[in-house]
N, C-alpha and C. Protein backbone atom coordinates (compact mmCIF):
# COMPACT_ATOMS: atom_id res chain seq x y z
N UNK A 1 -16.46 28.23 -11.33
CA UNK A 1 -15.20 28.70 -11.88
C UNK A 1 -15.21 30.22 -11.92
N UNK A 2 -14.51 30.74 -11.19
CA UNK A 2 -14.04 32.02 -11.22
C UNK A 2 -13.62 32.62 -12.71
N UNK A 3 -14.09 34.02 -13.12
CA UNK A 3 -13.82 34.39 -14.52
C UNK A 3 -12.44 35.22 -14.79
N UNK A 4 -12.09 35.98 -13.17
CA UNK A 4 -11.39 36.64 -13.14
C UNK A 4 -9.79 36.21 -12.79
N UNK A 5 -9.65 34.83 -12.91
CA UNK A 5 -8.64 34.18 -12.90
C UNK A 5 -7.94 34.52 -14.07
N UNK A 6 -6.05 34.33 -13.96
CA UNK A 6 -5.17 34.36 -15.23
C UNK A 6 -5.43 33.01 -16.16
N UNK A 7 -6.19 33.24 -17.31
CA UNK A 7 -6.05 31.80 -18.24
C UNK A 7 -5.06 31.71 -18.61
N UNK A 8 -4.39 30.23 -18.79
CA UNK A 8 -3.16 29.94 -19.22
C UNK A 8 -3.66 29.22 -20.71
N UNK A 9 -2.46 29.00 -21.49
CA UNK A 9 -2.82 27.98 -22.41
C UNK A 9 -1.35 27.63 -22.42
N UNK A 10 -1.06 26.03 -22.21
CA UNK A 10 0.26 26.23 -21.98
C UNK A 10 0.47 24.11 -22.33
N UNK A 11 1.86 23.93 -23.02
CA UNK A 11 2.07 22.43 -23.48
C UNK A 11 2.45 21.75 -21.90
N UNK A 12 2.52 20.32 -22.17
CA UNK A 12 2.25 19.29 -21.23
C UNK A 12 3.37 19.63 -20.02
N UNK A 13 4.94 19.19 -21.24
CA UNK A 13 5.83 19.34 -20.90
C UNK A 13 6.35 20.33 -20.33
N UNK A 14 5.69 21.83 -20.41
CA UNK A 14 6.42 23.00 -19.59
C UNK A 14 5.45 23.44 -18.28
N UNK A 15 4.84 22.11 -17.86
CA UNK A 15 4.06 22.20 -16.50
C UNK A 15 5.62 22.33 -15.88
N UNK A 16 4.91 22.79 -14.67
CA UNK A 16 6.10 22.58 -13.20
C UNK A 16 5.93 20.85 -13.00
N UNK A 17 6.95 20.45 -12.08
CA UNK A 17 6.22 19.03 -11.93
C UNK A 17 5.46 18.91 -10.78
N UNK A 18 5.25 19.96 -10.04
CA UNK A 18 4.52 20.35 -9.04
C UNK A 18 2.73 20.15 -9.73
N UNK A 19 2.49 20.98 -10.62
CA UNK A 19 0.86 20.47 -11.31
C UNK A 19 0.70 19.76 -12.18
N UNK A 20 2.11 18.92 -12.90
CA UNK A 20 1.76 17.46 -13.58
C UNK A 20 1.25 16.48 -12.06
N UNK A 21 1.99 16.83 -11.06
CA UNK A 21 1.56 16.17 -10.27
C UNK A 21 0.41 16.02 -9.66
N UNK A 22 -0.77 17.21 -9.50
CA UNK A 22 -1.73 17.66 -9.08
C UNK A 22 -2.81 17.13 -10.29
N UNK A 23 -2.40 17.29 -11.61
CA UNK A 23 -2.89 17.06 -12.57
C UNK A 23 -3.16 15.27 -12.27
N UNK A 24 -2.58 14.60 -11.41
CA UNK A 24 -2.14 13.51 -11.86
C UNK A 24 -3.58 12.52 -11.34
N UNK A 25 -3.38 13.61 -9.67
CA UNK A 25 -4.73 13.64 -8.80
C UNK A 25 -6.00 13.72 -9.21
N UNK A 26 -6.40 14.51 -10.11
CA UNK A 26 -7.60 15.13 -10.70
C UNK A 26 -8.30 13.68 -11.87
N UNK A 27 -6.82 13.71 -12.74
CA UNK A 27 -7.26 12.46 -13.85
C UNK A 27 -6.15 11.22 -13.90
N UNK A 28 -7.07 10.27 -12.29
CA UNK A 28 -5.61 9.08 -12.52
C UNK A 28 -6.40 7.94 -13.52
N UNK A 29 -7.17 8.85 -14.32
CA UNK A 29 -7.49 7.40 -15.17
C UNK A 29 -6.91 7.72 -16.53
N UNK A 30 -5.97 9.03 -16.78
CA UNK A 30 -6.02 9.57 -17.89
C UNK A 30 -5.97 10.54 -18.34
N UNK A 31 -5.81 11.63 -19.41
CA UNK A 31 -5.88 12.93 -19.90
C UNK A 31 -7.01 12.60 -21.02
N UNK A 32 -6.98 11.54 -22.07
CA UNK A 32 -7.37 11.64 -23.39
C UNK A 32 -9.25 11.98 -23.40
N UNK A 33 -9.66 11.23 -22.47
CA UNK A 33 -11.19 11.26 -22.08
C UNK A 33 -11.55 12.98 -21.57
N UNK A 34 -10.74 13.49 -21.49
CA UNK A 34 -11.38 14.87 -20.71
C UNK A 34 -11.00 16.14 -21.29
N UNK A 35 -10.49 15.71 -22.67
CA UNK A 35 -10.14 16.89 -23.58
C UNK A 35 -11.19 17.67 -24.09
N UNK A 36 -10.72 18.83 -23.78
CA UNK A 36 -12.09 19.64 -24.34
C UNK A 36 -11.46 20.45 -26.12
N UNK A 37 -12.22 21.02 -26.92
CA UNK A 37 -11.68 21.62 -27.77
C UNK A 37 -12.12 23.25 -27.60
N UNK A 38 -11.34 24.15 -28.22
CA UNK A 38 -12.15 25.59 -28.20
C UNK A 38 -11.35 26.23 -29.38
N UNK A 39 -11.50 27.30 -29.68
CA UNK A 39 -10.71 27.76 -30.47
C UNK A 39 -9.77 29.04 -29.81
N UNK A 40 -8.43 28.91 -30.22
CA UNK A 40 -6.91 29.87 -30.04
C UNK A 40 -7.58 31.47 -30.47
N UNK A 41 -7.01 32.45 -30.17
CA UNK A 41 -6.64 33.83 -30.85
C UNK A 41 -6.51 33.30 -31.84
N UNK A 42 -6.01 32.45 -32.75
CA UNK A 42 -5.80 32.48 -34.22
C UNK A 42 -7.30 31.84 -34.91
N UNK A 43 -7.82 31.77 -34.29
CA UNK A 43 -9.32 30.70 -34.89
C UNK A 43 -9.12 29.31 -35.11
N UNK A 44 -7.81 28.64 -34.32
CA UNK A 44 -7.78 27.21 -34.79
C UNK A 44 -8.30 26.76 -33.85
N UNK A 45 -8.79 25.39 -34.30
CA UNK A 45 -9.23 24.28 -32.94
C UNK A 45 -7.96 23.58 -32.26
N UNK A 46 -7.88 23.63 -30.79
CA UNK A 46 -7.28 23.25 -30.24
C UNK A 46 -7.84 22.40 -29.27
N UNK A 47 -7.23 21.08 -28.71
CA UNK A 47 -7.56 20.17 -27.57
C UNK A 47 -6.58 20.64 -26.69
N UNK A 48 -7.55 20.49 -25.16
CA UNK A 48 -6.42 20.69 -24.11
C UNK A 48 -7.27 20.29 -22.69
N UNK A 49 -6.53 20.03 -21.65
CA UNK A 49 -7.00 19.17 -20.58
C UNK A 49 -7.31 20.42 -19.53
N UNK A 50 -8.15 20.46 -19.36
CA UNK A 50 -8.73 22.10 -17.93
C UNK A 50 -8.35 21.68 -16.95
N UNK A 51 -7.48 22.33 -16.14
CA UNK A 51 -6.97 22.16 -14.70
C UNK A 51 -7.18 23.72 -14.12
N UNK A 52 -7.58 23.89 -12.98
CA UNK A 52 -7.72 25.33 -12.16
C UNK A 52 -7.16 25.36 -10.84
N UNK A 53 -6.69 26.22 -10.62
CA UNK A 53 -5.55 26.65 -9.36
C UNK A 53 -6.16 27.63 -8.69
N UNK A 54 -5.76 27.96 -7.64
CA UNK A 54 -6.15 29.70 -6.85
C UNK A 54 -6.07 30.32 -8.09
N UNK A 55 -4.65 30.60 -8.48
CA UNK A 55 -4.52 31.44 -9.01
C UNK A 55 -5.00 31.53 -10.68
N UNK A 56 -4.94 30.12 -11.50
CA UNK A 56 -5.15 30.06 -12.65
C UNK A 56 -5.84 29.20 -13.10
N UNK A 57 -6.11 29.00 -14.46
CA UNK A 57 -7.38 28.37 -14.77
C UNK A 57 -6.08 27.71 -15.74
N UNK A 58 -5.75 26.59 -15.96
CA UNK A 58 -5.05 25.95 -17.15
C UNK A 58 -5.53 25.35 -18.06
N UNK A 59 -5.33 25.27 -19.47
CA UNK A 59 -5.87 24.62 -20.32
C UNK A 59 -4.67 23.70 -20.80
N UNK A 60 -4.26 22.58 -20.76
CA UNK A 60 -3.30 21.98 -20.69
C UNK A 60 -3.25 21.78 -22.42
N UNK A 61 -2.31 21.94 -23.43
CA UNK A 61 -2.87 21.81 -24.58
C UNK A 61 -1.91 20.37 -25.28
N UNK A 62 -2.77 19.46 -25.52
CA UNK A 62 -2.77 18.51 -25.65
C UNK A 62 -3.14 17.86 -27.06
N UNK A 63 -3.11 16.74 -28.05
CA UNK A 63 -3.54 15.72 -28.79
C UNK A 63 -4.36 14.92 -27.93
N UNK A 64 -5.19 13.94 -28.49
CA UNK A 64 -5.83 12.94 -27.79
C UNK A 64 -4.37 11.79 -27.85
N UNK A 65 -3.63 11.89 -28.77
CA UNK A 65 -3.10 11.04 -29.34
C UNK A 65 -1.50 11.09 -28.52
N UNK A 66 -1.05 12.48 -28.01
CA UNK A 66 -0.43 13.07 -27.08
C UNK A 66 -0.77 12.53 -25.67
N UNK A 67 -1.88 12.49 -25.24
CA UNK A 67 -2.51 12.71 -23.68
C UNK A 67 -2.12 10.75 -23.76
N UNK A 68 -2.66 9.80 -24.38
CA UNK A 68 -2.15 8.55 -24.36
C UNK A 68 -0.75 8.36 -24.30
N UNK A 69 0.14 9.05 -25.10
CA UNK A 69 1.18 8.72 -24.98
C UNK A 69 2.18 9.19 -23.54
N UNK A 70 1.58 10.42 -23.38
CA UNK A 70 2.21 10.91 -22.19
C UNK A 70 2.10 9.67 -20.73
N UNK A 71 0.61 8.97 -20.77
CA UNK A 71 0.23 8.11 -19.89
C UNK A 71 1.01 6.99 -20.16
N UNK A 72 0.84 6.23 -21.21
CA UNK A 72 1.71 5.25 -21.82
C UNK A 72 3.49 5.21 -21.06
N UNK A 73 3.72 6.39 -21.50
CA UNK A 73 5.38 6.60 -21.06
C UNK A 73 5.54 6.71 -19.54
N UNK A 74 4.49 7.47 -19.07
CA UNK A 74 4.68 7.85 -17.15
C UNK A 74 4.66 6.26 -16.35
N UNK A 75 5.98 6.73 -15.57
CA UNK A 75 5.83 5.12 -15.04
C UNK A 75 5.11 5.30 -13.92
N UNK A 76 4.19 6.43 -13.65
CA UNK A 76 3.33 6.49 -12.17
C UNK A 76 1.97 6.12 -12.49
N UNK A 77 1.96 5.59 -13.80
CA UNK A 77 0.39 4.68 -14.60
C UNK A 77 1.17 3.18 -14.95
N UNK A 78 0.06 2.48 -14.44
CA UNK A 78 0.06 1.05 -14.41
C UNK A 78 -0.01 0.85 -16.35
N UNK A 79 -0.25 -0.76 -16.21
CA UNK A 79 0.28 -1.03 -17.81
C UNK A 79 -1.60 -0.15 -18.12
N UNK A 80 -2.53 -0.28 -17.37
CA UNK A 80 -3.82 -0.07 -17.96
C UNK A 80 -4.16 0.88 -18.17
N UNK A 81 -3.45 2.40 -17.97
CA UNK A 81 -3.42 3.73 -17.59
C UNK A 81 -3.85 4.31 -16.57
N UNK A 82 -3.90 3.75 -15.57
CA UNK A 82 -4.62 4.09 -14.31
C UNK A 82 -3.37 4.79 -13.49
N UNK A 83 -3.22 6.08 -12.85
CA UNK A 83 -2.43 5.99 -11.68
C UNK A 83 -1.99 4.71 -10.91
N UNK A 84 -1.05 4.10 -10.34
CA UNK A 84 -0.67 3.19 -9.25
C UNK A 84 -0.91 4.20 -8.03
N UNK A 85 -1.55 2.94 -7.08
CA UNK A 85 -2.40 3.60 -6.02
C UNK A 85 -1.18 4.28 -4.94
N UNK A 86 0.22 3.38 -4.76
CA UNK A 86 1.18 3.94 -3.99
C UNK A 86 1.43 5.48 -4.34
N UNK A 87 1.30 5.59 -6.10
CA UNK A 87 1.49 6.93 -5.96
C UNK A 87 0.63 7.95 -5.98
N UNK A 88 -0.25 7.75 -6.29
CA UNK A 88 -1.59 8.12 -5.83
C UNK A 88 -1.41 8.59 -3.93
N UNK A 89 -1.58 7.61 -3.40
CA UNK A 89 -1.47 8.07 -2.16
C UNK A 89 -0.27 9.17 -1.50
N UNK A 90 0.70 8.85 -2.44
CA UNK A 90 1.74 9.94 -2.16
C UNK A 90 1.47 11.19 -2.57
N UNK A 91 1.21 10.80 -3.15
CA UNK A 91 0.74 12.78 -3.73
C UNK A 91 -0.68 13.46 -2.99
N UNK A 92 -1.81 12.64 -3.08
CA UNK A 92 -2.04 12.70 -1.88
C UNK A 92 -2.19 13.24 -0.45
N UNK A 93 -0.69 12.68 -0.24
CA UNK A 93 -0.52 13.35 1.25
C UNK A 93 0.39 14.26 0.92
N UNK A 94 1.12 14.81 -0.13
CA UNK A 94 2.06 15.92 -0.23
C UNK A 94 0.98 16.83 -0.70
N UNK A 95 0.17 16.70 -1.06
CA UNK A 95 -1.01 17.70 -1.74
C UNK A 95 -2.50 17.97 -0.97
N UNK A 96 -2.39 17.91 0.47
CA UNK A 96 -3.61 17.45 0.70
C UNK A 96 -4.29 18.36 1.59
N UNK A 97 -3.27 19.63 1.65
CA UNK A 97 -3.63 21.39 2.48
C UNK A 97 -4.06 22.06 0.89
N UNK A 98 -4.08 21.38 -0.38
CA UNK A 98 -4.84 22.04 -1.14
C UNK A 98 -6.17 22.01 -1.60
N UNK A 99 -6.98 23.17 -1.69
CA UNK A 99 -8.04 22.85 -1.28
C UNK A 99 -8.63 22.94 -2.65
N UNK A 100 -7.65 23.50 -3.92
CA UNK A 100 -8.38 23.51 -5.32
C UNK A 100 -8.39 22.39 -5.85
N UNK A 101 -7.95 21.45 -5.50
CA UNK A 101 -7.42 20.16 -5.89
C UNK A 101 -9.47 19.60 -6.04
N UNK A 102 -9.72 19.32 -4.71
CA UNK A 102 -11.21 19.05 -4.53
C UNK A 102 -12.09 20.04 -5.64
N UNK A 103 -11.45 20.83 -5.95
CA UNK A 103 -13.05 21.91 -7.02
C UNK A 103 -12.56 21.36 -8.84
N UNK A 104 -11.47 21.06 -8.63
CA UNK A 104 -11.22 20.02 -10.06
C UNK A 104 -12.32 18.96 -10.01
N UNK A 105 -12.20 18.47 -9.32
CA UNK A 105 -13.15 17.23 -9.43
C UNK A 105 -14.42 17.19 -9.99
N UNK A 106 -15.11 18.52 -10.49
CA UNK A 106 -16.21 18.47 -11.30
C UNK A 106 -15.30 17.58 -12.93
N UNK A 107 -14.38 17.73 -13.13
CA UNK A 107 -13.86 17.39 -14.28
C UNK A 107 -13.39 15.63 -14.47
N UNK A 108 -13.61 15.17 -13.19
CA UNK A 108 -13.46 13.77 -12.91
C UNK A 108 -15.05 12.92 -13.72
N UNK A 109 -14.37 12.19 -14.80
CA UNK A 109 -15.88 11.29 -15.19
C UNK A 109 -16.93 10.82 -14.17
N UNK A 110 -18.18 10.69 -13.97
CA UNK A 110 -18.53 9.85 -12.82
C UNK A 110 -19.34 8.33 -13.65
């Protein structure tokens, strides 16, 4: 991870749908499992989901309790929270000249 990247800290909902979508790639099993905590400029603890771009490093800022529900509601997760593989594969192939997409994947459970 590059240090000299712009950190973001930024809510679910004011992604583009361009890196909810990318996001979607990285964790199709989920957000709630890969929350990290750190603390804000203000000294509070915050949860939020790490996504990194060329250009930026995102901290997606999230609830555990949030990251379920967001999955829950997306109809591109099956009833079990998993991505559906059709869309999975679509994104996929609309996403697949990116090459940061692959350096997320340290953040994928194994």
């Amino acid at each position: 991870m590059e240090t000299n990247k712009l950190r973001v800290i930024q809510d679910y909902e004011k992604l583009s749908n361009e890196i909810k979508e990318q996001i979607k790639l990285v964790y199709p099993e989920g957000y709630s499992q890969f929350l990290i905590e750190f603390k804000n400029k203000k000294g509070e603890t915050v949860c939020a989901l790490p996504f990194e771009t060329d250009e930026k490093i995102y901290m997606v800022r999230m609830s555990i309790k949030k990251a379920k529900q967001i999955i829950q509601e997306d109809s591109d997760y099956d009833d079990e929270g998993t991505l559906k593989e059709h869309i999975k594969e679509k994104y996929e192939d609309e996403y697949s000249d990116i090459e940061y997409l692959s350096e997320n994947e340290n953040y994928e459970e194994n």
